[in-house]
PDB file of N, CA and C in Angstrom:
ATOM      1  N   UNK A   1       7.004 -17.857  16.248  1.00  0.00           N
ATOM      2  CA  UNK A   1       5.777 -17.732  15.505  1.00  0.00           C
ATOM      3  C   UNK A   1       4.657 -18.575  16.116  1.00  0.00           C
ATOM      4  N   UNK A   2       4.608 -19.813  17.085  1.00  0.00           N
ATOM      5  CA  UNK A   2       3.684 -20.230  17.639  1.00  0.00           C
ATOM      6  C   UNK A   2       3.138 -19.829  18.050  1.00  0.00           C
ATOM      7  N   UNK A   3       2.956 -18.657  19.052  1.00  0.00           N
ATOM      8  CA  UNK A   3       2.022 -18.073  20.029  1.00  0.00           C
ATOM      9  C   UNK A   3       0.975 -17.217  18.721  1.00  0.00           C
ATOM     10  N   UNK A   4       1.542 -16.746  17.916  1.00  0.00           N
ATOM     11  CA  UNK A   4       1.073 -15.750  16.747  1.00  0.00           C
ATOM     12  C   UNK A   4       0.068 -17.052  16.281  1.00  0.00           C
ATOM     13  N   UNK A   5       0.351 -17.771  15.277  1.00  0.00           N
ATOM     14  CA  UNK A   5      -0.421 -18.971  14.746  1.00  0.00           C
ATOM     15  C   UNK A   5      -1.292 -20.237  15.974  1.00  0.00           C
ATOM     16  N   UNK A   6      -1.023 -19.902  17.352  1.00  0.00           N
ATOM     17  CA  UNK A   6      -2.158 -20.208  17.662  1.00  0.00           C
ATOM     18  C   UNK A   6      -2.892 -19.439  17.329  1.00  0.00           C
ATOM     19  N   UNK A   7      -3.225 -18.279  18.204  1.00  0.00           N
ATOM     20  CA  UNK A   7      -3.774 -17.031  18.169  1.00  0.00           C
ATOM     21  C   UNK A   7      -4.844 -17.014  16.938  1.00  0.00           C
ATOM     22  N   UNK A   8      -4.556 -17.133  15.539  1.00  0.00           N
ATOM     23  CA  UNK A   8      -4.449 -16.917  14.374  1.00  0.00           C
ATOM     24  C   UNK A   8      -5.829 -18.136  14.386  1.00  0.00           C
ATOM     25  N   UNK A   9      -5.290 -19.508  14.682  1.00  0.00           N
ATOM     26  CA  UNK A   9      -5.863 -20.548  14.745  1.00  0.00           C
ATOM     27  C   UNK A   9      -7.283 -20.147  15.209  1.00  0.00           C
ATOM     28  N   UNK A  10      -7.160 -19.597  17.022  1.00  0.00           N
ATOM     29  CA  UNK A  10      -8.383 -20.274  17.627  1.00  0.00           C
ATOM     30  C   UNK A  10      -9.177 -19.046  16.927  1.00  0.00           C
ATOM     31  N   UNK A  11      -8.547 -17.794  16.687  1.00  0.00           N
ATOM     32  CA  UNK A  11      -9.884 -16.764  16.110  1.00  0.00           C
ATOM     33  C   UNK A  11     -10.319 -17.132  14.817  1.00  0.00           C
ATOM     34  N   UNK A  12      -9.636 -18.149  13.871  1.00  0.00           N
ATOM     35  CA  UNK A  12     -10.640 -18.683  12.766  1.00  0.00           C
ATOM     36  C   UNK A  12     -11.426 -19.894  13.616  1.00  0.00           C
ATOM     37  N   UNK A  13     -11.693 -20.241  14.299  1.00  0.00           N
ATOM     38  CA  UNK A  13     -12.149 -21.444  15.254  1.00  0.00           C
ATOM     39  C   UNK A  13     -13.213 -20.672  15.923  1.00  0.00           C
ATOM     40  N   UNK A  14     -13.283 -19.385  16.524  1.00  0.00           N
ATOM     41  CA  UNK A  14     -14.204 -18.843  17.581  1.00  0.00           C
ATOM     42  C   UNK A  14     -15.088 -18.422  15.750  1.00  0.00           C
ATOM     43  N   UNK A  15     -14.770 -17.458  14.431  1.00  0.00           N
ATOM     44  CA  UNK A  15     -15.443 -17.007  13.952  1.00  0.00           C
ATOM     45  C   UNK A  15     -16.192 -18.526  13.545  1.00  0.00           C
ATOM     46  N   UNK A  16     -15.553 -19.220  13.214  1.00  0.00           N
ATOM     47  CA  UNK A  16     -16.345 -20.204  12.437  1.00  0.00           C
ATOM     48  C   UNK A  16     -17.787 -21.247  13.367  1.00  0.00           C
ATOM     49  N   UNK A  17     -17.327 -21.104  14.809  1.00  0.00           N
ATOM     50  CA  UNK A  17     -18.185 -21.548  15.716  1.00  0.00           C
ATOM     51  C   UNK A  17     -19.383 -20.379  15.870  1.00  0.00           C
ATOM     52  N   UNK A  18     -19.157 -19.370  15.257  1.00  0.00           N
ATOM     53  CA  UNK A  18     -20.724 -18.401  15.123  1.00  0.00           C
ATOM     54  C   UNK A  18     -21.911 -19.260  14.524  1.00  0.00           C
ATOM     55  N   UNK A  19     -21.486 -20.490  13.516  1.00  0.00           N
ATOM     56  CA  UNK A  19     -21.915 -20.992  12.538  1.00  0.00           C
ATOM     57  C   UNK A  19     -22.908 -22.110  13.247  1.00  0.00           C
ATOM     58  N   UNK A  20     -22.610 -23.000  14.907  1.00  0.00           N
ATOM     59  CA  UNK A  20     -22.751 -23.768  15.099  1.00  0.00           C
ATOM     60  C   UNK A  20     -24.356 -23.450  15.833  1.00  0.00           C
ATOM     61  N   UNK A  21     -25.337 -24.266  16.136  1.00  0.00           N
ATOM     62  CA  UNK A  21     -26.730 -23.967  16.943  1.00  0.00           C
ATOM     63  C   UNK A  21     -26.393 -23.794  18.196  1.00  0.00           C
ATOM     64  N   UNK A  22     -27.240 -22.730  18.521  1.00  0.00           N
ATOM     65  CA  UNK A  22     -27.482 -22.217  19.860  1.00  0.00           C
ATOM     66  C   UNK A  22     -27.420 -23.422  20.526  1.00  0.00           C
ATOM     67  N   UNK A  23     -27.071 -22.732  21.952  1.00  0.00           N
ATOM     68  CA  UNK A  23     -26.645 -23.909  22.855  1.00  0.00           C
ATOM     69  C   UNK A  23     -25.754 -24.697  23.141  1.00  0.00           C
ATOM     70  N   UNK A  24     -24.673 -25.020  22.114  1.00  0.00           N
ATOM     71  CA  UNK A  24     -23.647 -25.735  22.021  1.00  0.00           C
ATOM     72  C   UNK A  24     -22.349 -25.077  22.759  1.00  0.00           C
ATOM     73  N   UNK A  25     -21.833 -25.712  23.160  1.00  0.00           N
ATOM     74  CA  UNK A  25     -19.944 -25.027  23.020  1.00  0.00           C
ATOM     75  C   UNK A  25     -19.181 -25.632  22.566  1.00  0.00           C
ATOM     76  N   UNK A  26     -17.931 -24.281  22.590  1.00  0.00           N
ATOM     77  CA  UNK A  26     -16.744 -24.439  21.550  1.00  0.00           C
ATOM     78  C   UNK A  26     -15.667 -24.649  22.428  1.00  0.00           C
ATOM     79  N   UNK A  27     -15.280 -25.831  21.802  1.00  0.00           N
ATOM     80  CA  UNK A  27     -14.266 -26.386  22.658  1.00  0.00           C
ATOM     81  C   UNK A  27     -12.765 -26.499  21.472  1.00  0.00           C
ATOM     82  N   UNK A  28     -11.420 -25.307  22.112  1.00  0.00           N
ATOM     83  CA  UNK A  28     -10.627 -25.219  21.974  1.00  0.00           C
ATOM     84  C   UNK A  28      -9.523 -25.491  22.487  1.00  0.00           C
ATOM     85  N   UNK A  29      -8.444 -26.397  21.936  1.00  0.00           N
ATOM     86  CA  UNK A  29      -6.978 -26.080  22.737  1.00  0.00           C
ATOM     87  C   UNK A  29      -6.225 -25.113  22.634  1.00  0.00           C
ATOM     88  N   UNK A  30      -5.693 -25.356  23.737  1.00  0.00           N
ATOM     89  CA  UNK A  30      -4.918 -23.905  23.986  1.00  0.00           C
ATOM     90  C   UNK A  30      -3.502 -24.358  24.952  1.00  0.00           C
ATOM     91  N   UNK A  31      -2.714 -23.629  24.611  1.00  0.00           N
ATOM     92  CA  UNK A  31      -1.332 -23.801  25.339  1.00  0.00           C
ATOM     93  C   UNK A  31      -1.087 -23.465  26.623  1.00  0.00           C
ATOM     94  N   UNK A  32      -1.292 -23.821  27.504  1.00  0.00           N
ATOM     95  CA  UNK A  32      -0.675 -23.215  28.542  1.00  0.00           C
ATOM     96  C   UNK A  32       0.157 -21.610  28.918  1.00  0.00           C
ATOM     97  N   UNK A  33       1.443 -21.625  27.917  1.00  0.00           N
ATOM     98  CA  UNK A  33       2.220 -20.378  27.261  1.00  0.00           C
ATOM     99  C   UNK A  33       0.625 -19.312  27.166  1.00  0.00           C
ATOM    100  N   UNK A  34       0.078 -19.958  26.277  1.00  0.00           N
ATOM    101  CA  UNK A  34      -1.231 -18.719  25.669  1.00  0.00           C
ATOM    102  C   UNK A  34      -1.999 -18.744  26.533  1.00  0.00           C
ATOM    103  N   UNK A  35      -2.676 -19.549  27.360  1.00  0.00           N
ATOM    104  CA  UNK A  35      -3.491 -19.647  28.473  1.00  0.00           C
ATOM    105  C   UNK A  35      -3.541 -18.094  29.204  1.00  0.00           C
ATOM    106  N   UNK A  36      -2.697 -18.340  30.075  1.00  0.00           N
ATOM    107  CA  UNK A  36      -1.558 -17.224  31.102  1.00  0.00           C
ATOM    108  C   UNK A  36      -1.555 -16.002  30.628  1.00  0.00           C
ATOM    109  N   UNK A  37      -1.904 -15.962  28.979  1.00  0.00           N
ATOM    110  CA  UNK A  37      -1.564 -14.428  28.735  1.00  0.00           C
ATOM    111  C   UNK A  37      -2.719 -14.050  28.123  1.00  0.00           C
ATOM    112  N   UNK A  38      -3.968 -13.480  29.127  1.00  0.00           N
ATOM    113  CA  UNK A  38      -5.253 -13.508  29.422  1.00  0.00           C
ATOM    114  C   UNK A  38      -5.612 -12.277  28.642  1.00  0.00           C
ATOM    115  N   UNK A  39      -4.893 -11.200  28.044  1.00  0.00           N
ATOM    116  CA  UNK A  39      -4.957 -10.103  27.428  1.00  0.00           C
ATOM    117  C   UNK A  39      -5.109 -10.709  26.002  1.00  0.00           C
ATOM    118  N   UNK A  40      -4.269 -11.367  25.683  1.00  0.00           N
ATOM    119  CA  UNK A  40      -4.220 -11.704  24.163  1.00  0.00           C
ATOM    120  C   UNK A  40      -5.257 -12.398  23.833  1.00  0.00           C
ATOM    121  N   UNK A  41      -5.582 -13.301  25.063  1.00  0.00           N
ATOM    122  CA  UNK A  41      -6.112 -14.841  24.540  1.00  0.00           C
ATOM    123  C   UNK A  41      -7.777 -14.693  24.750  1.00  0.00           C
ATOM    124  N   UNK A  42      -7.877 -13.351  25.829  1.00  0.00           N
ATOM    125  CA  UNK A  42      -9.747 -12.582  25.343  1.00  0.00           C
ATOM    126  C   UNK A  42      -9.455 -12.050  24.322  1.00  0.00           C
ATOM    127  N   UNK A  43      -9.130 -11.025  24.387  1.00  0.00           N
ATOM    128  CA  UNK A  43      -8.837 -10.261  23.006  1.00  0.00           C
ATOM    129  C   UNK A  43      -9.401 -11.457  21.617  1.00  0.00           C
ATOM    130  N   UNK A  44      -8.984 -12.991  21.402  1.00  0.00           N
ATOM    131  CA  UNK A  44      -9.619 -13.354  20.310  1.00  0.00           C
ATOM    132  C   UNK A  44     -10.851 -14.461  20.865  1.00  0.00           C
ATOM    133  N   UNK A  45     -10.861 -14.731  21.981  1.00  0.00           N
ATOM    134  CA  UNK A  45     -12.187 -14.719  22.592  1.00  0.00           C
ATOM    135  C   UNK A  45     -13.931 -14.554  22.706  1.00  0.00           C
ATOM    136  N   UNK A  46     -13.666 -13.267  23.015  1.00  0.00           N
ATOM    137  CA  UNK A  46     -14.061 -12.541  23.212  1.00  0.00           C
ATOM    138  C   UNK A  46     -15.507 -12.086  22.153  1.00  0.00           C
ATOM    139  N   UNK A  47     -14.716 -12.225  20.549  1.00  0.00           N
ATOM    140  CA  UNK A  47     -16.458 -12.120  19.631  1.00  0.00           C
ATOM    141  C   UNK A  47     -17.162 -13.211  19.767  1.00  0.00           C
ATOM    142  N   UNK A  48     -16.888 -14.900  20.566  1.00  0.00           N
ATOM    143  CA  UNK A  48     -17.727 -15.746  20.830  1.00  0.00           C
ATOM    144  C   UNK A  48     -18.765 -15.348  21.173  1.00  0.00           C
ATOM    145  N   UNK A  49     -20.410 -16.092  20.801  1.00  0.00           N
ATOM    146  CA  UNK A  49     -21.318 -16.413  21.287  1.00  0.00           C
ATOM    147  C   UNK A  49     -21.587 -17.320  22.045  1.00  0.00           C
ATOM    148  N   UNK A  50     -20.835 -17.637  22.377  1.00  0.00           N
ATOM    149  CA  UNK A  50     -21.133 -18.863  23.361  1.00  0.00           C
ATOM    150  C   UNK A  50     -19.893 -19.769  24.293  1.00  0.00           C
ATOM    151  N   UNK A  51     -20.391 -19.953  24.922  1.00  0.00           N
ATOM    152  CA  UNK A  51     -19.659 -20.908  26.180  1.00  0.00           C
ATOM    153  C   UNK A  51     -18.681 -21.285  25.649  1.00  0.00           C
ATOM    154  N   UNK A  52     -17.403 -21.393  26.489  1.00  0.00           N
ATOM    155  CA  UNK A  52     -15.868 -21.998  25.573  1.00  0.00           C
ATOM    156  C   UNK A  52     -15.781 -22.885  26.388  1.00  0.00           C
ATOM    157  N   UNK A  53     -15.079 -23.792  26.021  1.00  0.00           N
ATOM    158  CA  UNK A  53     -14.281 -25.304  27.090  1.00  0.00           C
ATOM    159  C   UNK A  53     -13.077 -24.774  26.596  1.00  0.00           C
ATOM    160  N   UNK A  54     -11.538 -24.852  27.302  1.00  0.00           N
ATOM    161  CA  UNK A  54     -10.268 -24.486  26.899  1.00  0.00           C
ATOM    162  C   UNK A  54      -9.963 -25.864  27.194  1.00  0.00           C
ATOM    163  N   UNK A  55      -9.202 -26.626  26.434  1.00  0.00           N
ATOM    164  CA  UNK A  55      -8.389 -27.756  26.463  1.00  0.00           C
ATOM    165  C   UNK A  55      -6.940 -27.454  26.805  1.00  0.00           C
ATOM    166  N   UNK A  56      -6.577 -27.520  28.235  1.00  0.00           N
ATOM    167  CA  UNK A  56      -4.701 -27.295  27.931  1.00  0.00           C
ATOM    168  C   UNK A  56      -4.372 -28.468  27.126  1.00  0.00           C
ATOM    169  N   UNK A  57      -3.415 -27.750  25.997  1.00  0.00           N
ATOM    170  CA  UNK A  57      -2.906 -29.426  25.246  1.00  0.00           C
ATOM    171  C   UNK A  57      -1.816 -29.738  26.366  1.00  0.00           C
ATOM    172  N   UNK A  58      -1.553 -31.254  26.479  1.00  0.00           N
ATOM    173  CA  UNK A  58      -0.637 -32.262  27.368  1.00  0.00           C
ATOM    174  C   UNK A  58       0.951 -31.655  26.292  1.00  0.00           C
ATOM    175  N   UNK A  59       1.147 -31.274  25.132  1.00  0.00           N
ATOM    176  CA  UNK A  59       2.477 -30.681  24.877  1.00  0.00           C
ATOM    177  C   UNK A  59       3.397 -29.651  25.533  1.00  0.00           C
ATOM    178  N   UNK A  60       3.008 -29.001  26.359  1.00  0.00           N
ATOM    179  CA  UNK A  60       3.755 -28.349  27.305  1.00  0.00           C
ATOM    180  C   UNK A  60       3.737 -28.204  28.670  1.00  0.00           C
ATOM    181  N   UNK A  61       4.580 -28.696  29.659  1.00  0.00           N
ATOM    182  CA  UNK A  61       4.788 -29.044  30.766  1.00  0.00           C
ATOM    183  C   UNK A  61       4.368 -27.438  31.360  1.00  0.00           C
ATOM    184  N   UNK A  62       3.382 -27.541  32.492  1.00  0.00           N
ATOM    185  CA  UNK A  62       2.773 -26.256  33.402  1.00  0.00           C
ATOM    186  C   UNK A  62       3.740 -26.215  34.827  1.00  0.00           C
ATOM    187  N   UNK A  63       4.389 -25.237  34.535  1.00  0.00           N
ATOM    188  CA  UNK A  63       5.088 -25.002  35.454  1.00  0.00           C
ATOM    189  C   UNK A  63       4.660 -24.236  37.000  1.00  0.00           C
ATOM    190  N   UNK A  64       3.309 -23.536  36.467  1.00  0.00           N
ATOM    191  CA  UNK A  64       2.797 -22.648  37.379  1.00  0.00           C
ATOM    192  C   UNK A  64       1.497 -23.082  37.384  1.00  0.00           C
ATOM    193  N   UNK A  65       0.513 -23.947  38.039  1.00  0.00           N
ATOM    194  CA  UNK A  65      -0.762 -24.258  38.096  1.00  0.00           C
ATOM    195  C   UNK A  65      -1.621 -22.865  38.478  1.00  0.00           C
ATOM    196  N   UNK A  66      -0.694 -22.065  39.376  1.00  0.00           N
ATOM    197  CA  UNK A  66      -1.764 -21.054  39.774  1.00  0.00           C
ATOM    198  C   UNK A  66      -2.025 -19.883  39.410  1.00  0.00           C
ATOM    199  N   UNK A  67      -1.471 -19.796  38.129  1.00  0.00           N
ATOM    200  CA  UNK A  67      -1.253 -18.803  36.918  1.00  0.00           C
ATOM    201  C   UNK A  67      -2.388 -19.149  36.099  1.00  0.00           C
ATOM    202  N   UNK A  68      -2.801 -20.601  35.485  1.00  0.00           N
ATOM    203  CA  UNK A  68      -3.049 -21.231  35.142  1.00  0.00           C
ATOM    204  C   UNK A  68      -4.730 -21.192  35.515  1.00  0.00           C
ATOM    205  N   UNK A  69      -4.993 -21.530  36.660  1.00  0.00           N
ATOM    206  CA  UNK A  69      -6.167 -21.219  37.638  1.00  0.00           C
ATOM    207  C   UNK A  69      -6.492 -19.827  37.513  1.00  0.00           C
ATOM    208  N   UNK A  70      -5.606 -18.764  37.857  1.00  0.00           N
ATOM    209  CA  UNK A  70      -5.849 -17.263  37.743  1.00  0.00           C
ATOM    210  C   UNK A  70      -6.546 -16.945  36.867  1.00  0.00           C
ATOM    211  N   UNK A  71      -5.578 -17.451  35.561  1.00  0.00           N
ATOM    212  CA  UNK A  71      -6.206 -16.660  33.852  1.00  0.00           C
ATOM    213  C   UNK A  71      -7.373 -17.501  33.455  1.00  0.00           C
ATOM    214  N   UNK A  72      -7.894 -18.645  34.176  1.00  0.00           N
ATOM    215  CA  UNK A  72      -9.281 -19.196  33.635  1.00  0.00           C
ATOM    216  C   UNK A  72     -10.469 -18.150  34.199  1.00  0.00           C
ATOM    217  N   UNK A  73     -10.511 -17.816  36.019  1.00  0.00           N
ATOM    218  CA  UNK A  73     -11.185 -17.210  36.618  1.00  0.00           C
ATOM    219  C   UNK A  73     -10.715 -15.736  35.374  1.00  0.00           C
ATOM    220  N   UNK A  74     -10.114 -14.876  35.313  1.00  0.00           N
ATOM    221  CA  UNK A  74     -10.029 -13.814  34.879  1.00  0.00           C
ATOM    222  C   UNK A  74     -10.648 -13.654  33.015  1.00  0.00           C
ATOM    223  N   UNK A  75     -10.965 -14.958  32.636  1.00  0.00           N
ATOM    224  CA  UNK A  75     -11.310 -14.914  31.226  1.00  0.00           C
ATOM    225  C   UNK A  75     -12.839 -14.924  31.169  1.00  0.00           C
ATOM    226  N   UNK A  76     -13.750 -15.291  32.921  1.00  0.00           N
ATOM    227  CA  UNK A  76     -15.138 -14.835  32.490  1.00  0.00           C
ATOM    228  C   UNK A  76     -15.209 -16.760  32.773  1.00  0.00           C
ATOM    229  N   UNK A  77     -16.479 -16.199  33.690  1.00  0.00           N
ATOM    230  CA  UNK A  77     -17.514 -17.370  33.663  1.00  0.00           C
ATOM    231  C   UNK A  77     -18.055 -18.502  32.438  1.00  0.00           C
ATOM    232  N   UNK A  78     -18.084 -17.652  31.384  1.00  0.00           N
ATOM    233  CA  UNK A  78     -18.075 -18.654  30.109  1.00  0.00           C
ATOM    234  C   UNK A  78     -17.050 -19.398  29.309  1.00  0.00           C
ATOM    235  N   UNK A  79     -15.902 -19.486  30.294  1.00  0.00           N
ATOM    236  CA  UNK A  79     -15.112 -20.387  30.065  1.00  0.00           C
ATOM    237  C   UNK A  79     -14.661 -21.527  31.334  1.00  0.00           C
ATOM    238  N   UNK A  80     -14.170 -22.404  30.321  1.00  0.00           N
ATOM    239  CA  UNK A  80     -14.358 -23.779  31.080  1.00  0.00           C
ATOM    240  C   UNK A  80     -13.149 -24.180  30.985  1.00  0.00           C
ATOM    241  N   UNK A  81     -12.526 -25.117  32.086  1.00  0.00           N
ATOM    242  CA  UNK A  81     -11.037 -25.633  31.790  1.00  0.00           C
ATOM    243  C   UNK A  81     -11.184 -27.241  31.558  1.00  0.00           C
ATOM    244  N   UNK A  82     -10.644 -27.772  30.281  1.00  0.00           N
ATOM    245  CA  UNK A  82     -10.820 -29.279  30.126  1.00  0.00           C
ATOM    246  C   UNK A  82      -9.354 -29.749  30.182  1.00  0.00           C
ATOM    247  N   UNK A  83      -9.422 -31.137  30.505  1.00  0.00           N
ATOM    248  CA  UNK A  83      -7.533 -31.938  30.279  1.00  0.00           C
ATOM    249  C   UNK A  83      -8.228 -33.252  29.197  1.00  0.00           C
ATOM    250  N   UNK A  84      -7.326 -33.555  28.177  1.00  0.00           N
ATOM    251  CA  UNK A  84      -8.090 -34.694  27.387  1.00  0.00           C
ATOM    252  C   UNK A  84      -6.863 -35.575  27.966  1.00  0.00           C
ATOM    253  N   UNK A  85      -6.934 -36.658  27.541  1.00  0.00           N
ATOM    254  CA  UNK A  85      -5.997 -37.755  27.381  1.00  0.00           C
ATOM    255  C   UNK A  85      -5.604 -38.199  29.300  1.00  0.00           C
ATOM    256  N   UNK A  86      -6.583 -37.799  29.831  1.00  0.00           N
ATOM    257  CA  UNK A  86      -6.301 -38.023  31.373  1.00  0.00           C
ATOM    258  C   UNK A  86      -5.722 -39.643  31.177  1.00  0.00           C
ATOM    259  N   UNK A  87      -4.660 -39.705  32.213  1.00  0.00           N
ATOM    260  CA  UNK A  87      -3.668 -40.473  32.126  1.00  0.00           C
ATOM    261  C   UNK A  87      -2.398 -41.224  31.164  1.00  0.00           C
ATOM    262  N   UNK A  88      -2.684 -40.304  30.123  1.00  0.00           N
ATOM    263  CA  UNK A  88      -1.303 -39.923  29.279  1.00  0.00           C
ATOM    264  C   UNK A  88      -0.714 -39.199  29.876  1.00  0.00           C
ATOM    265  N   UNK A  89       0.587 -39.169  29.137  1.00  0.00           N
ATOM    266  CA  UNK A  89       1.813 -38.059  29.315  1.00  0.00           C
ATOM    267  C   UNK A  89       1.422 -37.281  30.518  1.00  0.00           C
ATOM    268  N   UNK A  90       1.693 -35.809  30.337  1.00  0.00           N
ATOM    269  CA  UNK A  90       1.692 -35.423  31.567  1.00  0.00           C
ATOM    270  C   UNK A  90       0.071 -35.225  32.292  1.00  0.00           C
ATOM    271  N   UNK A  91      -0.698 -35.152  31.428  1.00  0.00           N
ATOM    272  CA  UNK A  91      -1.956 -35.570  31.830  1.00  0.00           C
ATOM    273  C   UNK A  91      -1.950 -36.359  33.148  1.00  0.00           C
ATOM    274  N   UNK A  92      -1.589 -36.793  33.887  1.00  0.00           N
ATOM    275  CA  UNK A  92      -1.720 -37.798  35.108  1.00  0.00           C
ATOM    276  C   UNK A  92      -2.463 -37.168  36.374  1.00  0.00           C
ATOM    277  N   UNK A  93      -2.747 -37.816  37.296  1.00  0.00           N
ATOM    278  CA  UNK A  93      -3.243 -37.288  38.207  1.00  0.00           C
ATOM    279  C   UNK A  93      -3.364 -36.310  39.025  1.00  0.00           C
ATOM    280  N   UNK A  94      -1.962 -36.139  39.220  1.00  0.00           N
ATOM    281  CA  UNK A  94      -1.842 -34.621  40.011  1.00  0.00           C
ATOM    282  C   UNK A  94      -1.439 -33.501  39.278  1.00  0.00           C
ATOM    283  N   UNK A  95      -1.353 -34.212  37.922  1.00  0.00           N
ATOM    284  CA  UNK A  95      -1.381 -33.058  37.023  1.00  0.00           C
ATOM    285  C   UNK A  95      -3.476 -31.869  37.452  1.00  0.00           C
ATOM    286  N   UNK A  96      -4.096 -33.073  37.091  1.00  0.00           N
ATOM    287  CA  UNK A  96      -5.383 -33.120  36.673  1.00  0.00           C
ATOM    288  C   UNK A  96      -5.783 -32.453  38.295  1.00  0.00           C
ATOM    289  N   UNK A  97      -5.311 -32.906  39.291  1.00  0.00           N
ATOM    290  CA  UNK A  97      -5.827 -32.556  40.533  1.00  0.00           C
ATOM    291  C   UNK A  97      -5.137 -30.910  40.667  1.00  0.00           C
ATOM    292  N   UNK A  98      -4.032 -30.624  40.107  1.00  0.00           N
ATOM    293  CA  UNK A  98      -3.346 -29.181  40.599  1.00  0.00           C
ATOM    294  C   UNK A  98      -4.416 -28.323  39.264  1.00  0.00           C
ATOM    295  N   UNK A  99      -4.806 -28.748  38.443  1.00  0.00           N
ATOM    296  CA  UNK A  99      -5.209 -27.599  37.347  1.00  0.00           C
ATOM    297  C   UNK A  99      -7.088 -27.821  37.874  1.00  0.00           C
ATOM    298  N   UNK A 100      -7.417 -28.842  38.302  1.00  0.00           N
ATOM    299  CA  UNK A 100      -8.763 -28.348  39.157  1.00  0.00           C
ATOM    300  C   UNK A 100     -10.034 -27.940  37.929  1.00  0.00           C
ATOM    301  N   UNK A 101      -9.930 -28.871  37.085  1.00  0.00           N
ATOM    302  CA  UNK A 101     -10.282 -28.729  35.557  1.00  0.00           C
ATOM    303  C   UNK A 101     -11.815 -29.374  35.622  1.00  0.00           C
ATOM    304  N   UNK A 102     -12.797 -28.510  34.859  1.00  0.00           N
ATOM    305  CA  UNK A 102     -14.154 -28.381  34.791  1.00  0.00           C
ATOM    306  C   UNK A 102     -14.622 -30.428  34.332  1.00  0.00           C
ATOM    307  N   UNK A 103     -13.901 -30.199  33.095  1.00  0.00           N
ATOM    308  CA  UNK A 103     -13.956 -31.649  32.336  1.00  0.00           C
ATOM    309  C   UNK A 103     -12.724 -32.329  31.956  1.00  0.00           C
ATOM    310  N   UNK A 104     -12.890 -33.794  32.172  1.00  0.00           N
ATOM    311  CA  UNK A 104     -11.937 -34.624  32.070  1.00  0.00           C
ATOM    312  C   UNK A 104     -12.015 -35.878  31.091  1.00  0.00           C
ATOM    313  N   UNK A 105     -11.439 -36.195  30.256  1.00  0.00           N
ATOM    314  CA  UNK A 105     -11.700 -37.117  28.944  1.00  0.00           C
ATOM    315  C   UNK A 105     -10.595 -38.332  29.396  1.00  0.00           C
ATOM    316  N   UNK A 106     -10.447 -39.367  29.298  1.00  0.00           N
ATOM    317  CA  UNK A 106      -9.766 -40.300  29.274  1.00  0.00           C
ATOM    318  C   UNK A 106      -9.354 -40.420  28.064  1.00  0.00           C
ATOM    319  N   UNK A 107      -8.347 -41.366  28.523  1.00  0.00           N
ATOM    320  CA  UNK A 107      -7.798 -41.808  26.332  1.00  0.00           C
ATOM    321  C   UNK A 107      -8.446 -42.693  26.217  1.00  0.00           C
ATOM    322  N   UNK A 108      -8.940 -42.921  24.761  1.00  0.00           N
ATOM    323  CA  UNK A 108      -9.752 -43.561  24.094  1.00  0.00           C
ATOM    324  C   UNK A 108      -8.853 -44.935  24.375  1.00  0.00           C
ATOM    325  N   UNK A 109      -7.559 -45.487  24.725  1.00  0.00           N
ATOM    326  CA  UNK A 109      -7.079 -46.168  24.626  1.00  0.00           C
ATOM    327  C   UNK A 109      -7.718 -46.958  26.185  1.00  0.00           C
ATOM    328  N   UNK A 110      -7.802 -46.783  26.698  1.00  0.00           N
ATOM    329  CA  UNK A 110      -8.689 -47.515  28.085  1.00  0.00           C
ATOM    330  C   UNK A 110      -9.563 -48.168  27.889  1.00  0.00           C
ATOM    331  N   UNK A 111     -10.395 -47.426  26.977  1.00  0.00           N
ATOM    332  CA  UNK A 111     -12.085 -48.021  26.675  1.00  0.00           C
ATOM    333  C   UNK A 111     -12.397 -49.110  25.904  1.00  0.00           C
ATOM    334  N   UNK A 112     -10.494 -49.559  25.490  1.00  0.00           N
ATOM    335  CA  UNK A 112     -10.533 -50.627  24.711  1.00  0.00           C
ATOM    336  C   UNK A 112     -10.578 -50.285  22.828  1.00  0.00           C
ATOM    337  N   UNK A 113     -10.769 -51.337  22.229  1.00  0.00           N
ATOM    338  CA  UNK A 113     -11.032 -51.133  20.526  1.00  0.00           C
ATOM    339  C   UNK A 113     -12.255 -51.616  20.308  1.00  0.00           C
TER     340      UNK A 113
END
C-alpha cells in the first residue's frame, strides 16, 4: 500500500499547492521506488502550476542513480531534484555527487542550536 498512499499523498499536496502565490515552488518528497516510475508519478504531477523541487527521502537506499537521473530529465524541466539532510544517513557525499541534485540542505544539526 505505500506506493498507492504516497501517490495519494503528493496529489493532495500538488492540489493544495494551487492555493500558494505565484512564483513559489512546491517542494515534495518522494521515494526513490516512486521516483523511477515516471508514468505514475506525472500522471499526479502533472495538474501543478508551478515548478516542483522532488526531495528523494534518505529512507530508501538508490540502487540505480541512473534511473534516478533518467526519470528527473523525463518528468519536464519544471522539476527539480533536492537531497535534505546532506550528510546524514545515506545522504553522504557520493551519495549527493552520483544523484547530481539541483539543491542541497544540510542537517540543521551542523548549524548548531
Amino acid at each position: 500500500m505505500g506506493p498507492a498512499l504516497e501517490l495519494a499523498t503528493l496529489g493532495a499536496a500538488v492540489a493544495a499547492g494551487r492555493g500558494l502565490p505565484a512564483g513559489r515552488w512546491l517542494s515534495l518528497n518522494v521515494s526513490p521506488r516512486l521516483l523511477v516510475d515516471v508514468e505514475r508519478l506525472s500522471a499526479v504531477l502533472w495538474p501543478s502550476d508551478r515548478s516542483i523541487i522532488l526531495e528523494v527521502t534518505e529512507h530508501e537506499i538508490i540502487a540505480d542513480y541512473g534511473a534516478i537521473q533518467s526519470a528527473i530529465r523525463a518528468l519536464g524541466h519544471d522539476v527539480r531534484l533536492a537531497v535534505d539532510d546532506a550528510g546524514a544517513g545515506i545522504a553522504n557525499f557520493a551519495h549527493i555527487v552520483e544523484l547530481r541534485p539541483n539543491l542541497v540542505n544540510s542537517t540543521s544539526a551542523s548549524f548548531g542550536a
